[in-house]
PDB file of N, CA and C in Angstrom:
ATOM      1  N   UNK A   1       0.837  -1.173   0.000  1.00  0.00           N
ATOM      2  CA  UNK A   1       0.000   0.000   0.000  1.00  0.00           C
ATOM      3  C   UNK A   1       0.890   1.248   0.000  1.00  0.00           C
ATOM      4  N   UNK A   2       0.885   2.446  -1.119  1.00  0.00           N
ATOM      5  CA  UNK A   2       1.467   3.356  -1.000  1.00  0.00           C
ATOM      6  C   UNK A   2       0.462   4.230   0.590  1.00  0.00           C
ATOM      7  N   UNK A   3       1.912   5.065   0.985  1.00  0.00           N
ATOM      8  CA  UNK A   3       1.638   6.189   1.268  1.00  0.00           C
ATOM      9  C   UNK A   3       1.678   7.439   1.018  1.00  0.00           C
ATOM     10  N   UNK A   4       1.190   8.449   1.905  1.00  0.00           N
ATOM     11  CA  UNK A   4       1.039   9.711   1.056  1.00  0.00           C
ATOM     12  C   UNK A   4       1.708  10.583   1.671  1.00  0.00           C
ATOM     13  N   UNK A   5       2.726  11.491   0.707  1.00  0.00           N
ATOM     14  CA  UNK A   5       3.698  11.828   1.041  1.00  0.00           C
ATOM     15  C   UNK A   5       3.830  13.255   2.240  1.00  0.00           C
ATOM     16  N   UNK A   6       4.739  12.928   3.170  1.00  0.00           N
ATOM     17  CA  UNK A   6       4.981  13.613   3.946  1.00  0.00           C
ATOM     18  C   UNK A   6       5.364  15.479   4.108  1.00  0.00           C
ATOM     19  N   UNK A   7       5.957  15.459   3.105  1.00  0.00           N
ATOM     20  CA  UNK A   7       6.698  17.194   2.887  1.00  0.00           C
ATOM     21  C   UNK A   7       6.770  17.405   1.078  1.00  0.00           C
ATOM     22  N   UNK A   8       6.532  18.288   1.314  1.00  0.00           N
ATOM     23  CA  UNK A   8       7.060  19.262  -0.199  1.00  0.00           C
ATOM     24  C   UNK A   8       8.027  18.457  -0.717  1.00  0.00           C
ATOM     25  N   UNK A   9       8.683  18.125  -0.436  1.00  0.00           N
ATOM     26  CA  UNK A   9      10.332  17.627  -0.995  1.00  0.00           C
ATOM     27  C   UNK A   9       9.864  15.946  -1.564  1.00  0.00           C
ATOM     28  N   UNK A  10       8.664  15.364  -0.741  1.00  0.00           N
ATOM     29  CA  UNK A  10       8.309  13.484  -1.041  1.00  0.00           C
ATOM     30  C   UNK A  10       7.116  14.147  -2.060  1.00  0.00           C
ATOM     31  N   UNK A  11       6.494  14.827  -2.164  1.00  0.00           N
ATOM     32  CA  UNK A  11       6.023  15.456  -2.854  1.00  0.00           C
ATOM     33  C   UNK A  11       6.478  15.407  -4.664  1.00  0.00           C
ATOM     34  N   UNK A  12       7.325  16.132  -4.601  1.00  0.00           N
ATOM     35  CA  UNK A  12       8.005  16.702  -5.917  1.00  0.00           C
ATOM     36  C   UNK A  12       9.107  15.540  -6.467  1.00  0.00           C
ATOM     37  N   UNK A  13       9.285  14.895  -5.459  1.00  0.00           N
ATOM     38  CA  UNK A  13      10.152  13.394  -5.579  1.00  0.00           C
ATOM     39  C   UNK A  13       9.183  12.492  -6.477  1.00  0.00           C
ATOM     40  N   UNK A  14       7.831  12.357  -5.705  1.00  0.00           N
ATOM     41  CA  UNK A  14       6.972  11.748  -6.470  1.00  0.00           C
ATOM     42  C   UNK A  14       6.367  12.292  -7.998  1.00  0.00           C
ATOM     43  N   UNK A  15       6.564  13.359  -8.480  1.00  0.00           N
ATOM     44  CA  UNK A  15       6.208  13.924  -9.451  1.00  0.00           C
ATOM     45  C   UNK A  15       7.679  14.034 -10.473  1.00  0.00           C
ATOM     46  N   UNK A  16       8.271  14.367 -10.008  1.00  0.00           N
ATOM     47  CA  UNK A  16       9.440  14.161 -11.142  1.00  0.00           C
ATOM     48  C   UNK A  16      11.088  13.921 -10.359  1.00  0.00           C
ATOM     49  N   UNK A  17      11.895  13.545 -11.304  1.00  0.00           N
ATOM     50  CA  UNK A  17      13.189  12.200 -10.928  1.00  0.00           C
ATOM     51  C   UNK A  17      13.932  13.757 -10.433  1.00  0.00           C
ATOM     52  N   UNK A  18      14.311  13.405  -9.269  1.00  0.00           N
ATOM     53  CA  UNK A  18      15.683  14.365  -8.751  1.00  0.00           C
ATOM     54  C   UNK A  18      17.318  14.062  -8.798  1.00  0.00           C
ATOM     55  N   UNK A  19      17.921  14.771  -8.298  1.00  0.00           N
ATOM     56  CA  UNK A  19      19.179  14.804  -8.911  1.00  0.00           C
ATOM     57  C   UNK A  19      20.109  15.728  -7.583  1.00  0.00           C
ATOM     58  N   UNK A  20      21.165  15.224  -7.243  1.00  0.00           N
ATOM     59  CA  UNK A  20      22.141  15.953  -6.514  1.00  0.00           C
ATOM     60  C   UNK A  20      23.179  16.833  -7.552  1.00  0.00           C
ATOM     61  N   UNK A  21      23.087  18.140  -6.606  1.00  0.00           N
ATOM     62  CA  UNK A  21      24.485  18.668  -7.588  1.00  0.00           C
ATOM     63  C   UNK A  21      25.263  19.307  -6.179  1.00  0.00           C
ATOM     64  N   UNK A  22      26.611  19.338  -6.592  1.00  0.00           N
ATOM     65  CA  UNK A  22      27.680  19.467  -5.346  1.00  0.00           C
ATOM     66  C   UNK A  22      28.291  21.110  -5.938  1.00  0.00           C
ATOM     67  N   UNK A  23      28.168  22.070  -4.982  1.00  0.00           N
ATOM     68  CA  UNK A  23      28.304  23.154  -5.122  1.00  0.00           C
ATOM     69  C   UNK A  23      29.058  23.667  -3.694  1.00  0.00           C
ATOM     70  N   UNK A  24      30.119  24.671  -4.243  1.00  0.00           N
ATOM     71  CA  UNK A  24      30.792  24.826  -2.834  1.00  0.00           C
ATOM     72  C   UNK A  24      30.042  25.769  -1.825  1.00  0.00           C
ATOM     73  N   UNK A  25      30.407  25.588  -0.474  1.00  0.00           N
ATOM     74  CA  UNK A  25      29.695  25.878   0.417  1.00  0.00           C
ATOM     75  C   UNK A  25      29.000  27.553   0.631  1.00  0.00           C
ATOM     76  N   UNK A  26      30.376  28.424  -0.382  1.00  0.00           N
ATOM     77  CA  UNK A  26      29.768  29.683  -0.258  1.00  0.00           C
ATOM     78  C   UNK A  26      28.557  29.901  -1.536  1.00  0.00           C
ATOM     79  N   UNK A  27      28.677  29.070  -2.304  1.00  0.00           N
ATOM     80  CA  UNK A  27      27.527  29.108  -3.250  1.00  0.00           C
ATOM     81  C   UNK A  27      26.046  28.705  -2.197  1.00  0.00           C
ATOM     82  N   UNK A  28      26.006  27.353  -1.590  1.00  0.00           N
ATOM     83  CA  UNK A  28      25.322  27.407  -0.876  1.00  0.00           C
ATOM     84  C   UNK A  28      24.401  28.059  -0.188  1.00  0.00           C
ATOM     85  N   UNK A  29      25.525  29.279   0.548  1.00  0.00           N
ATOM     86  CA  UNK A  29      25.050  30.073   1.731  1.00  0.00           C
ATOM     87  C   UNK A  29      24.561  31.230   0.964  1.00  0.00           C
ATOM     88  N   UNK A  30      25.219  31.549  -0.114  1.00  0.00           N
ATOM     89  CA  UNK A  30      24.318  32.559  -1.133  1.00  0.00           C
ATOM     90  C   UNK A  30      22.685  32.008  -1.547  1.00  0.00           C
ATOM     91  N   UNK A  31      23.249  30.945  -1.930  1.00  0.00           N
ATOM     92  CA  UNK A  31      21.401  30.482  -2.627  1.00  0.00           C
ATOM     93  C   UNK A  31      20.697  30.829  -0.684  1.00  0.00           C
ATOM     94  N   UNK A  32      20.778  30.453  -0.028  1.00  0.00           N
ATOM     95  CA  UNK A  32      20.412  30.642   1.387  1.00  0.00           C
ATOM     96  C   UNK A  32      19.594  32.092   1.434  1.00  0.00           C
ATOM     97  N   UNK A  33      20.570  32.862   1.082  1.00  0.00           N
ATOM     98  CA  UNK A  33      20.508  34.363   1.996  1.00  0.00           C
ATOM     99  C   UNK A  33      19.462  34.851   0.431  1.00  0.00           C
ATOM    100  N   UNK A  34      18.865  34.300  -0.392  1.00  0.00           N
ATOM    101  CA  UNK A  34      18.120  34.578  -1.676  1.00  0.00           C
ATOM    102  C   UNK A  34      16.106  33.869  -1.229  1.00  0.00           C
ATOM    103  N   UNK A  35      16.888  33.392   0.401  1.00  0.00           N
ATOM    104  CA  UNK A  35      15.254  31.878   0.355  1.00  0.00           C
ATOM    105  C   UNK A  35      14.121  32.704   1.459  1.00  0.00           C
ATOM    106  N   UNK A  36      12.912  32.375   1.041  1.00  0.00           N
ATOM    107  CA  UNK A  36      12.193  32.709   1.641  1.00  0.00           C
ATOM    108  C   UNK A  36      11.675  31.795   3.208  1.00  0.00           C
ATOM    109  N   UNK A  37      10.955  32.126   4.122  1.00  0.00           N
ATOM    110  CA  UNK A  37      10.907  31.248   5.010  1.00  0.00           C
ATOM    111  C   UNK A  37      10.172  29.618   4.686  1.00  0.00           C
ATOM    112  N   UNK A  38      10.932  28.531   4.902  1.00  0.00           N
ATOM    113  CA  UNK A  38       9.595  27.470   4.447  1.00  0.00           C
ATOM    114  C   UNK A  38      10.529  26.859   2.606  1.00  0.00           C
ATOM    115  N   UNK A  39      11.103  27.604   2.135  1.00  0.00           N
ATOM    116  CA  UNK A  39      11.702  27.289   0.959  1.00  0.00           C
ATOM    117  C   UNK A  39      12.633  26.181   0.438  1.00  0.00           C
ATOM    118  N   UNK A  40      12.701  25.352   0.032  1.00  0.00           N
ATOM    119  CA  UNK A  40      13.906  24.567  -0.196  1.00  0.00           C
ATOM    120  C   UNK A  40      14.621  24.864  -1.119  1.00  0.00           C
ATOM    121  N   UNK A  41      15.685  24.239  -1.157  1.00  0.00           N
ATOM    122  CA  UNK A  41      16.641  24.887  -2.187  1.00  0.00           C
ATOM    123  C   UNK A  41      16.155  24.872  -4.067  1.00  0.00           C
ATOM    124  N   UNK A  42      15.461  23.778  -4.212  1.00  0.00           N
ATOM    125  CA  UNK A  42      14.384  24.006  -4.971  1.00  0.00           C
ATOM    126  C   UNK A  42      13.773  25.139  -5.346  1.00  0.00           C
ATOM    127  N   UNK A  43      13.197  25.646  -4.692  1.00  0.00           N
ATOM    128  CA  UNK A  43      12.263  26.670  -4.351  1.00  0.00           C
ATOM    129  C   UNK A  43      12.553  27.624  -5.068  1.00  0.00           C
ATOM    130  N   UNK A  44      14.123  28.210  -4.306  1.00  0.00           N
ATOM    131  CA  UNK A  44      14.292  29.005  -3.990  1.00  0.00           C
ATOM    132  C   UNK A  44      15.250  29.473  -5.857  1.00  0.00           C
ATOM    133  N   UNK A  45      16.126  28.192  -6.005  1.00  0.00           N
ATOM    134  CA  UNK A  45      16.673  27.978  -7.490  1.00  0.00           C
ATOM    135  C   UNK A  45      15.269  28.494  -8.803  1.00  0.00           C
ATOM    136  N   UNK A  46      14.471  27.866  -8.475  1.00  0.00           N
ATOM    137  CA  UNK A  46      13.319  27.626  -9.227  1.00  0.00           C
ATOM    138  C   UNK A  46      12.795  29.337  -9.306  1.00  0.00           C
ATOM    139  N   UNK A  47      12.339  30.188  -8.511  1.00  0.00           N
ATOM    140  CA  UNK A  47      12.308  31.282  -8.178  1.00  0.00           C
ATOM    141  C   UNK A  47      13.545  32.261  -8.974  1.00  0.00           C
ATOM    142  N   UNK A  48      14.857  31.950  -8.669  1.00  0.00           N
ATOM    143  CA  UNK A  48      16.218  32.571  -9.038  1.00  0.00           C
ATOM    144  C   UNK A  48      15.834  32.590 -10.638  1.00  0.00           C
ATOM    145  N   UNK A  49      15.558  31.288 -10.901  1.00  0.00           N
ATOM    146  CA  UNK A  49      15.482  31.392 -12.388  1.00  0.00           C
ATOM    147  C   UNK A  49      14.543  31.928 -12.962  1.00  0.00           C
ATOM    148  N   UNK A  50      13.384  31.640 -12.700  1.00  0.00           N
ATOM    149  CA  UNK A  50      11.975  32.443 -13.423  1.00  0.00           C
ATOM    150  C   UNK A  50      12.604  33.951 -12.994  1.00  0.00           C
ATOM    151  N   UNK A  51      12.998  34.706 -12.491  1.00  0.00           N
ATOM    152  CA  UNK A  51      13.269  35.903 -12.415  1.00  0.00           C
ATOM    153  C   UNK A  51      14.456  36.446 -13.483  1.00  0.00           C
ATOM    154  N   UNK A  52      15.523  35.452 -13.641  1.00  0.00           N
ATOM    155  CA  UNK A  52      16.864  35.383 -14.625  1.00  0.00           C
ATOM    156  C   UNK A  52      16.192  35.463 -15.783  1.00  0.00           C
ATOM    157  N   UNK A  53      15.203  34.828 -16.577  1.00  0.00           N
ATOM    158  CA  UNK A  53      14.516  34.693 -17.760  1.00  0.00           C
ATOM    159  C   UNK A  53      13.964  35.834 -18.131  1.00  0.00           C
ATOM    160  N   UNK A  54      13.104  36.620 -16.637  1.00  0.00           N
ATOM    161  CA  UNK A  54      12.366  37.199 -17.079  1.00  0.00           C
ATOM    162  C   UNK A  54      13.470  39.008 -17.420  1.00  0.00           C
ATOM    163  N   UNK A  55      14.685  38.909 -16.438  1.00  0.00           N
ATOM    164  CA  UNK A  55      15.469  40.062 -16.709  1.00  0.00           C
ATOM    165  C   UNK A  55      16.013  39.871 -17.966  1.00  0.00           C
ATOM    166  N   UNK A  56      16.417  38.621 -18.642  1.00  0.00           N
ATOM    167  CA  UNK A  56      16.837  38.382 -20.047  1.00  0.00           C
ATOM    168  C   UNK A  56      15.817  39.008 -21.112  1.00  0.00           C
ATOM    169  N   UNK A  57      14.410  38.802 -21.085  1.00  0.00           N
ATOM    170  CA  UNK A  57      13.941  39.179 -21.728  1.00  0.00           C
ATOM    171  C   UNK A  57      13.274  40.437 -22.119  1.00  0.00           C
ATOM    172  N   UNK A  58      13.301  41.435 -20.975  1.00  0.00           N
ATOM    173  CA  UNK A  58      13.493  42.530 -20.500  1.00  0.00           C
ATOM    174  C   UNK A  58      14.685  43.557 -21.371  1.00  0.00           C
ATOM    175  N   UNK A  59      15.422  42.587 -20.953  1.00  0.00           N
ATOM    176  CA  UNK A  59      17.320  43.317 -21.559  1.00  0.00           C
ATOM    177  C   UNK A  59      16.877  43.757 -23.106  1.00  0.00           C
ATOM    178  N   UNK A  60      16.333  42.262 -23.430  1.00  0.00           N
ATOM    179  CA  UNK A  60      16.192  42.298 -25.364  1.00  0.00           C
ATOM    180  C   UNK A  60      15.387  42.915 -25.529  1.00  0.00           C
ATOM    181  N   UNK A  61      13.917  43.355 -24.819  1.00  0.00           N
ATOM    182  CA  UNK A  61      13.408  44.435 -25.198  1.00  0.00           C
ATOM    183  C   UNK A  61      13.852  45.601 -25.050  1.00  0.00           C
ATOM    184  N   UNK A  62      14.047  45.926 -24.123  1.00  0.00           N
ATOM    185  CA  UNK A  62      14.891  47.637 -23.613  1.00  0.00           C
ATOM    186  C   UNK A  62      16.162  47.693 -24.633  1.00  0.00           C
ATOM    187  N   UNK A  63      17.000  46.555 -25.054  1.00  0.00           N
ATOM    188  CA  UNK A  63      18.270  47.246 -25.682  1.00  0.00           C
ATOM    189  C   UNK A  63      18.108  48.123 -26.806  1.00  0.00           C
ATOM    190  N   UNK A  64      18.680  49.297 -26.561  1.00  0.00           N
ATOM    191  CA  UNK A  64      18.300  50.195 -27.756  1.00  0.00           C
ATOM    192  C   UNK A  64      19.603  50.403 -28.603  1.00  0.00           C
ATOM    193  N   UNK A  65      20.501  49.365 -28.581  1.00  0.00           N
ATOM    194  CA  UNK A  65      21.636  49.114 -29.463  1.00  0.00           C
ATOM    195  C   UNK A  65      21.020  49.219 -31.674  1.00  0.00           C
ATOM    196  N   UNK A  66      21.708  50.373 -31.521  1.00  0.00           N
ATOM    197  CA  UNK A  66      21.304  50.059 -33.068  1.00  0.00           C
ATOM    198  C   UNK A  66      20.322  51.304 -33.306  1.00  0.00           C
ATOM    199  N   UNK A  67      19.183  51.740 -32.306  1.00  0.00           N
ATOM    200  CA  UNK A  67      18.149  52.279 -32.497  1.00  0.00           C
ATOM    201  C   UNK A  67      18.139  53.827 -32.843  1.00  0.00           C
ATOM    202  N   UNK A  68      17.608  54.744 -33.190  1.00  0.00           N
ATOM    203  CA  UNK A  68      17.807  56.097 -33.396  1.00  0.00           C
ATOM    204  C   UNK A  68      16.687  57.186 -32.713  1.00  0.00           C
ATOM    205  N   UNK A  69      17.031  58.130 -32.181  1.00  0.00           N
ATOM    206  CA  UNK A  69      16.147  58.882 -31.486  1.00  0.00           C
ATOM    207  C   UNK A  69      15.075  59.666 -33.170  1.00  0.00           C
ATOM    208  N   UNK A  70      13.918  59.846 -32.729  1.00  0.00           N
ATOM    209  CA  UNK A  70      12.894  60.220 -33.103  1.00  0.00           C
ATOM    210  C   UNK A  70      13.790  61.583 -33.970  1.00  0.00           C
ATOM    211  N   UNK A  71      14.613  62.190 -33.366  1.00  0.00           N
ATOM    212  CA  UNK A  71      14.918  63.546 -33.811  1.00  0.00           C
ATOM    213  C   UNK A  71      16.411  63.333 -35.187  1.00  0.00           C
ATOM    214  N   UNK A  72      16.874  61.657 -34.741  1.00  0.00           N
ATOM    215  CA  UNK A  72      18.104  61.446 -35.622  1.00  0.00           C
ATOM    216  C   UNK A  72      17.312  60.783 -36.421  1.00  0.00           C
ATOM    217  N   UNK A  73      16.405  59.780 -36.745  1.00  0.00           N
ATOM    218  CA  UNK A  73      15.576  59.211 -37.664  1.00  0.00           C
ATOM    219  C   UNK A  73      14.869  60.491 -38.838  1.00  0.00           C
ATOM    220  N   UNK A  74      14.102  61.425 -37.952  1.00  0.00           N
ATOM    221  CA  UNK A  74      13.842  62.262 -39.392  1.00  0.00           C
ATOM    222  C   UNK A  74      14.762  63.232 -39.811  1.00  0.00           C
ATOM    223  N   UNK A  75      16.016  63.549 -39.210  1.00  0.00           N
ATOM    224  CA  UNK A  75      17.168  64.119 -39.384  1.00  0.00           C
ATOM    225  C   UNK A  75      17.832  63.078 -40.954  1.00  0.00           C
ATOM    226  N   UNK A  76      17.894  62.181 -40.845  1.00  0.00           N
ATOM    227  CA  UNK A  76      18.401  60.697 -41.697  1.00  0.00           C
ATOM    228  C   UNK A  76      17.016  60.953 -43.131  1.00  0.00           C
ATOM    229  N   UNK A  77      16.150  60.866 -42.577  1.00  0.00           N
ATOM    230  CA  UNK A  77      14.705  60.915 -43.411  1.00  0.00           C
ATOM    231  C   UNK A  77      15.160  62.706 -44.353  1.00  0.00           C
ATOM    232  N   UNK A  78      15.365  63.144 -43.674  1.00  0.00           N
ATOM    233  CA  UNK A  78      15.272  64.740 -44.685  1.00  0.00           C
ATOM    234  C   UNK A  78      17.049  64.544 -45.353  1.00  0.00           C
ATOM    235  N   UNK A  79      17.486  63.643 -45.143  1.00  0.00           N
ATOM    236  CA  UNK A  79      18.873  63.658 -45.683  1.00  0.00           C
ATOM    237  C   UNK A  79      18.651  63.304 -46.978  1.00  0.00           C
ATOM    238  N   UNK A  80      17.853  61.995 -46.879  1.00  0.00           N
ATOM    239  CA  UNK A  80      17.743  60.868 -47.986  1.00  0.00           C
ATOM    240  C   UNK A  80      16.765  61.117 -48.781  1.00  0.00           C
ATOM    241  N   UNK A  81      15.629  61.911 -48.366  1.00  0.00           N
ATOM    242  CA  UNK A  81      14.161  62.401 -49.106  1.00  0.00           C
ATOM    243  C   UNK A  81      14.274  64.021 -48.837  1.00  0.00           C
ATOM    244  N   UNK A  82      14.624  64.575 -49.091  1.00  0.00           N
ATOM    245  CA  UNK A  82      14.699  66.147 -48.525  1.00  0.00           C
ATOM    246  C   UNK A  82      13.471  67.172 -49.131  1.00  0.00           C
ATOM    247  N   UNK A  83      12.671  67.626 -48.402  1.00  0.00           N
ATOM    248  CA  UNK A  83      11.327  68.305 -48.868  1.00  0.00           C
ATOM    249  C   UNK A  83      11.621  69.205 -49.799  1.00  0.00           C
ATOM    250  N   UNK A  84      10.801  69.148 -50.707  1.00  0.00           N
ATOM    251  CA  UNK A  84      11.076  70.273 -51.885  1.00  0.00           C
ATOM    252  C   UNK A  84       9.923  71.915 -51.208  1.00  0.00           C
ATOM    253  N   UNK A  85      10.912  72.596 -51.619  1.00  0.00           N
ATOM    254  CA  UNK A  85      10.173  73.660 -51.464  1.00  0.00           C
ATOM    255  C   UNK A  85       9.946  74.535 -52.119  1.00  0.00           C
TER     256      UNK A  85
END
């Protein structure tokens, strides 16, 4: 007869295959000082990242590498088409 699982952690064990990774201790204590109360390191990784994705995608919108201000665009525009008068 199964039982039913005890904590968050028998939980997520039961839902998908886990995995150890060995990280030195001050990495550790960083992921730590990032966790909310109640969090496992899970959690807290899982969290780190949905936030990493979402500043990545952020970056690629905001980069204005390449782009031209409103005032250098029709500056460029009256260069190349210049109004007859």
């Amino acid at each position: 007869m199964k039982t039913k699982p005890n904590t968050q952690y028998e939980e997520k064990e039961e839902k998908e295959k886990l995995t150890t990774i060995a990280v030195p201790m001050r990495v550790k204590e960083g992921i730590q000082e990032y966790g909310l109360k109640g969090e496992s390191y899970s959690d807290i990784l899982e969290r780190l990242l949905k936030s990493a994705r979402a500043r990545m995608i952020q970056d690629v919108l905001m980069n204005d590498e390449g782009c031209l201000t409103i005032s250098e665009a029709r500056a460029e525009l009256e260069k190349k088409w210049p109004r007859s008068k």
